[in-house]
Protein backbone atom coordinates (compact mmCIF):
# COMPACT_ATOMS: atom_id res chain seq x y z
CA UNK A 1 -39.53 -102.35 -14.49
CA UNK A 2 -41.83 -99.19 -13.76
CA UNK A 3 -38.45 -97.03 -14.40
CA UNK A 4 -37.62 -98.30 -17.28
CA UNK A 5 -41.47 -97.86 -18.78
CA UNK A 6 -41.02 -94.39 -17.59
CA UNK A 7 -37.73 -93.62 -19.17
CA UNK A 8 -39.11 -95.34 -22.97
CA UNK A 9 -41.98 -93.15 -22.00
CA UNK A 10 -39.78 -89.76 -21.59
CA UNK A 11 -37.50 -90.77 -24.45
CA UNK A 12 -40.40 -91.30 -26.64
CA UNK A 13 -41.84 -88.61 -25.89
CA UNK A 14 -38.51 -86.27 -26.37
CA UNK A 15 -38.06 -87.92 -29.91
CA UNK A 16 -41.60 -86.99 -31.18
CA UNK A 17 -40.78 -83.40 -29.70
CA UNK A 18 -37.02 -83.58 -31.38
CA UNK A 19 -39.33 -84.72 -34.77
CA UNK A 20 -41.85 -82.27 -34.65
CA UNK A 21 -39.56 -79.46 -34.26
CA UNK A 22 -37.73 -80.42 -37.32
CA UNK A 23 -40.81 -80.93 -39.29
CA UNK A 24 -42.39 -77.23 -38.58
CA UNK A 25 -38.94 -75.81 -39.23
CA UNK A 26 -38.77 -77.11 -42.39
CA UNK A 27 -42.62 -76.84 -43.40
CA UNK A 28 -43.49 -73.25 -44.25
CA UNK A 29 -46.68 -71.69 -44.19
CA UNK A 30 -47.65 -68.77 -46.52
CA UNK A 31 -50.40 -65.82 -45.81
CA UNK A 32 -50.54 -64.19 -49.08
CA UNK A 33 -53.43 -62.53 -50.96
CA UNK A 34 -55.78 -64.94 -52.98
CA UNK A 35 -55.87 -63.39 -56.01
CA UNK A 36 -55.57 -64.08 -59.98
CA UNK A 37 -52.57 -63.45 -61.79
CA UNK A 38 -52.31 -59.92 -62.67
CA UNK A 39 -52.34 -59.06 -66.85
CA UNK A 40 -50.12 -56.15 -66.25
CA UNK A 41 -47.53 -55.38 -63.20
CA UNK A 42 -47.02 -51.67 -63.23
CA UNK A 43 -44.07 -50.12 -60.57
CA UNK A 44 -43.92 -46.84 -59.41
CA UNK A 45 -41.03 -45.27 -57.17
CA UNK A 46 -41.13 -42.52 -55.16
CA UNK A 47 -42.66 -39.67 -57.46
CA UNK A 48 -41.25 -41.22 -60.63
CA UNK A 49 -43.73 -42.17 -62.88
CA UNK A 50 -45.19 -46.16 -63.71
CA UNK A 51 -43.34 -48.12 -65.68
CA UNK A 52 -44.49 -51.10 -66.69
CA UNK A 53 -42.98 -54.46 -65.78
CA UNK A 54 -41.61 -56.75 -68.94
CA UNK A 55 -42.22 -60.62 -68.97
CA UNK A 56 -39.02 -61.24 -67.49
CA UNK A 57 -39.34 -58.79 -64.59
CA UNK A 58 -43.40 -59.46 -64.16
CA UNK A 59 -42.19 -63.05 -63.29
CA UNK A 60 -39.47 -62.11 -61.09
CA UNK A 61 -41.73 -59.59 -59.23
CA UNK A 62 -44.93 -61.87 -59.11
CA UNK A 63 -42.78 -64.46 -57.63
CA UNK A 64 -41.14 -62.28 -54.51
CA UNK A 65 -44.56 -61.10 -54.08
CA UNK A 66 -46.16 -64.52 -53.91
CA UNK A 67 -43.29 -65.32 -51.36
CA UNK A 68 -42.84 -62.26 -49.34
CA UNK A 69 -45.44 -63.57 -46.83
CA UNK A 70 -44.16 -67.04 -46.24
CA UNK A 71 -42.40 -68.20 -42.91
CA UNK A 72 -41.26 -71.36 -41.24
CA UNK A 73 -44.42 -72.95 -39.55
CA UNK A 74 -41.78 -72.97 -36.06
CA UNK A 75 -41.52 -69.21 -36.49
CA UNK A 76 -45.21 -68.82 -37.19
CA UNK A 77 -45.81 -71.19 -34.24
CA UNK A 78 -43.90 -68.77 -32.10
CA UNK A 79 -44.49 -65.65 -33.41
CA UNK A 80 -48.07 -66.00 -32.71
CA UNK A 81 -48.63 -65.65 -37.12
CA UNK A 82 -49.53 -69.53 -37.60
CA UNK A 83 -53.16 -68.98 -38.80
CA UNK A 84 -52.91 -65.42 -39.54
CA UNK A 85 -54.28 -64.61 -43.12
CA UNK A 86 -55.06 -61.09 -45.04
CA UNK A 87 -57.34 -59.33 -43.49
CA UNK A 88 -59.83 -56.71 -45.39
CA UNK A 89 -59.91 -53.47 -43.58
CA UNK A 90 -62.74 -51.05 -45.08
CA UNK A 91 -62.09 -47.03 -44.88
CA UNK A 92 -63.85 -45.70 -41.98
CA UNK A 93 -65.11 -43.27 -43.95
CA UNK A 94 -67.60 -43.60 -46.51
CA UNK A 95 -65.72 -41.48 -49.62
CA UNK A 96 -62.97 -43.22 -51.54
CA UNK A 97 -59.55 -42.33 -50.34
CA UNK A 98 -56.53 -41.49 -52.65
CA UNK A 99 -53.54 -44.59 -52.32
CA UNK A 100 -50.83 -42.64 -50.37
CA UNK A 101 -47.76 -41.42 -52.34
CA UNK A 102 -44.44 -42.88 -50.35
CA UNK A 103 -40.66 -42.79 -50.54
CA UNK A 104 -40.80 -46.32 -51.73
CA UNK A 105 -41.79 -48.37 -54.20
CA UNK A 106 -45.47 -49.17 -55.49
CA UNK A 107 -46.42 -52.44 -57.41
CA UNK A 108 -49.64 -52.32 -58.87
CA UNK A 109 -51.65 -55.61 -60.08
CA UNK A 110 -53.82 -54.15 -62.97
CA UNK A 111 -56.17 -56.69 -64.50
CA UNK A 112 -58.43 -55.84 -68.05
CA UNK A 113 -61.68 -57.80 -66.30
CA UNK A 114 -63.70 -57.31 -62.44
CA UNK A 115 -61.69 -59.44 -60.45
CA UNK A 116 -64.11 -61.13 -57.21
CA UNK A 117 -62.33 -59.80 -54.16
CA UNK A 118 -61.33 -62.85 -51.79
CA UNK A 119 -61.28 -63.18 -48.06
CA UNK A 120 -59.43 -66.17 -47.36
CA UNK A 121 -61.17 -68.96 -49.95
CA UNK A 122 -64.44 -66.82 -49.88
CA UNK A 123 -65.87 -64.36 -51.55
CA UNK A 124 -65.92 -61.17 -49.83
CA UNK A 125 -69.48 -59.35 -49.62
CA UNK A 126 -69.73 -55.86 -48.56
CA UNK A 127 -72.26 -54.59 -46.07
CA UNK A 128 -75.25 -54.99 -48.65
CA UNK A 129 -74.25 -58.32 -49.46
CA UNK A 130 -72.94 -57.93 -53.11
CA UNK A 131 -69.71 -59.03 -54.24
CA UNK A 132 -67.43 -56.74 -54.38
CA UNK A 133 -65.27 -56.58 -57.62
CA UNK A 134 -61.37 -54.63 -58.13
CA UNK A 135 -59.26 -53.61 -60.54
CA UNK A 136 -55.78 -53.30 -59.45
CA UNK A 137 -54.11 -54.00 -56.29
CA UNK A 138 -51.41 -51.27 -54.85
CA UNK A 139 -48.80 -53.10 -52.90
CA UNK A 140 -46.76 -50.51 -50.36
CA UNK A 141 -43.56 -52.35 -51.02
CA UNK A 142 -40.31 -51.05 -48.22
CA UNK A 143 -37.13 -52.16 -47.83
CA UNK A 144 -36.90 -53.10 -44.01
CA UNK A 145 -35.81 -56.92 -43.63
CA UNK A 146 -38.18 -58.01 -41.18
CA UNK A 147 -42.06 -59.41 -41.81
CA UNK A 148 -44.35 -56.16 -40.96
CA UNK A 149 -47.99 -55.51 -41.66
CA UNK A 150 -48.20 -53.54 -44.87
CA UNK A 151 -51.62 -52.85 -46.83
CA UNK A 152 -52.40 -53.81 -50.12
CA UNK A 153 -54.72 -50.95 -51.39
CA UNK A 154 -57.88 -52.64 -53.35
CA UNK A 155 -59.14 -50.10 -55.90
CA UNK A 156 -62.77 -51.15 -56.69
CA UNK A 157 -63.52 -52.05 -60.39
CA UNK A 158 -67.22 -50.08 -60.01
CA UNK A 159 -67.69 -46.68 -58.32
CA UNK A 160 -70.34 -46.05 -55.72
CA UNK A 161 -72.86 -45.76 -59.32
CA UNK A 162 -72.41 -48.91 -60.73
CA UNK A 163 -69.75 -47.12 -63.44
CA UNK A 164 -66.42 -48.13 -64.25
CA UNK A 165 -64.33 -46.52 -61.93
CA UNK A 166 -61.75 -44.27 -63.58
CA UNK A 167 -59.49 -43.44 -60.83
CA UNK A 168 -56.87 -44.77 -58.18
CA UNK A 169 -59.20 -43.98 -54.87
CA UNK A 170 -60.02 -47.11 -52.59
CA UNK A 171 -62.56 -48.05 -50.35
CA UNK A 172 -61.01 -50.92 -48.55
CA UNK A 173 -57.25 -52.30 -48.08
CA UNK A 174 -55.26 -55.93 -47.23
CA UNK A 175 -53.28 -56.07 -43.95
CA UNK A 176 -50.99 -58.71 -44.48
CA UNK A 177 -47.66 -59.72 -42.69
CA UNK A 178 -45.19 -59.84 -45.33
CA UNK A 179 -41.03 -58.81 -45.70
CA UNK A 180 -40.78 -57.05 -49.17
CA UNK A 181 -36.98 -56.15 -48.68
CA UNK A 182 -36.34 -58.95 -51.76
CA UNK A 183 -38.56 -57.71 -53.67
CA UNK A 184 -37.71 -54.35 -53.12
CA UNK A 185 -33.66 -55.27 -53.82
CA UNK A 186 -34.87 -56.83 -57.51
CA UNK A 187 -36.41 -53.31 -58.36
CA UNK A 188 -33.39 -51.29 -57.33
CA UNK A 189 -31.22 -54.07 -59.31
CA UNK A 190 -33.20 -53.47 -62.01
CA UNK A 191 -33.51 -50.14 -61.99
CA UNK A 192 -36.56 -49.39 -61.15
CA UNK A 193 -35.70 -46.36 -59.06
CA UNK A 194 -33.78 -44.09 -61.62
């Protein structure tokens, strides 16, 4: 009697293991930026100049950005990733930096009001305490097929004044896990790199 107990035990047991498994692989998890729909989607390749992003392509791109950071909750489970989210790195100086030129593509999210920054759910507050307010995102978008930490370059909607800040410098960045190399086959097949 005690063996079979132990064996509905240990097949029990396997089955919720067998279930599980098949319920994180098919249960995905996303680690994307919390942030408002842009009003414009700008792209930028290479040293070409922006070009702005029609209704039609500002869907497709807002969509492949949205999912570019989302993974099976099994792969996030083994990957280490499961609770990761975007993290705000601020410059370790205290000047605003130019957004690096690159090789590949650059999406910006340009927005006509102060959008709040967002950590997570939360608001972010710099070192004073104030909310801190942006502009436009930068997203460093590459075509390797593989989730990587790329940075999301927040330029600030003030300047170090209080003024509206009139150029593409930033004082703090998103590291996020995400794979881009969708995204970054929808510009090329729409010719965003010509």
């Amino acid at each position: 009697m005690a063996k079979r107990i132990t064996a509905i035990v240990s097949l029990s047991i396997i089955a919720i293991l067998i279930i599980a498994t098949i319920i994180m692989a098919n249960v995905d998890v996303n680690h994307k930026i919390n942030c408002n729909n842009p009003d414009y989607i700008y792209v930028k390749y290479s040293s070409n100049n922006l070009r702005e992003a029609d209704e039609e392509i500002y869907d497709g791109i807002l969509d492949r950005i949205n999912q570019a950071s989302t993974e099976s909750s099994l792969t996030a489970l083994f990957s280490g990733t499961l609770n990761d989210k975007p993290t705000i790195v601020t410059n370790s100086t205290t000047s605003a930096t130019s957004v690096p030129s690159t090789s590949d593509f650059q999406v910006s999210f340009v927005y006509d009001n102060p959008q709040k920054l967002m950590d997570g759910k939360n608001e972010y507050k710099d070192e004073d305490g104030n909310t801190v307010y942006y502009k436009e995102l930068v997203f460093s978008v590459g075509s390797m097929d593989d989730m990587q930490e790329v940075r999301v370059y927040i330029i600030p909607y003030y300047n170090s004044n209080g003024e509206y800040n009139t150029n593409n410098s930033y004082y703090r960045y998103y590291l996020l896990n995400a794979n881009f190399v969708d995204l970054y086959n929808y510009l090329v097949d729409n010719d965003f790199n010509v």
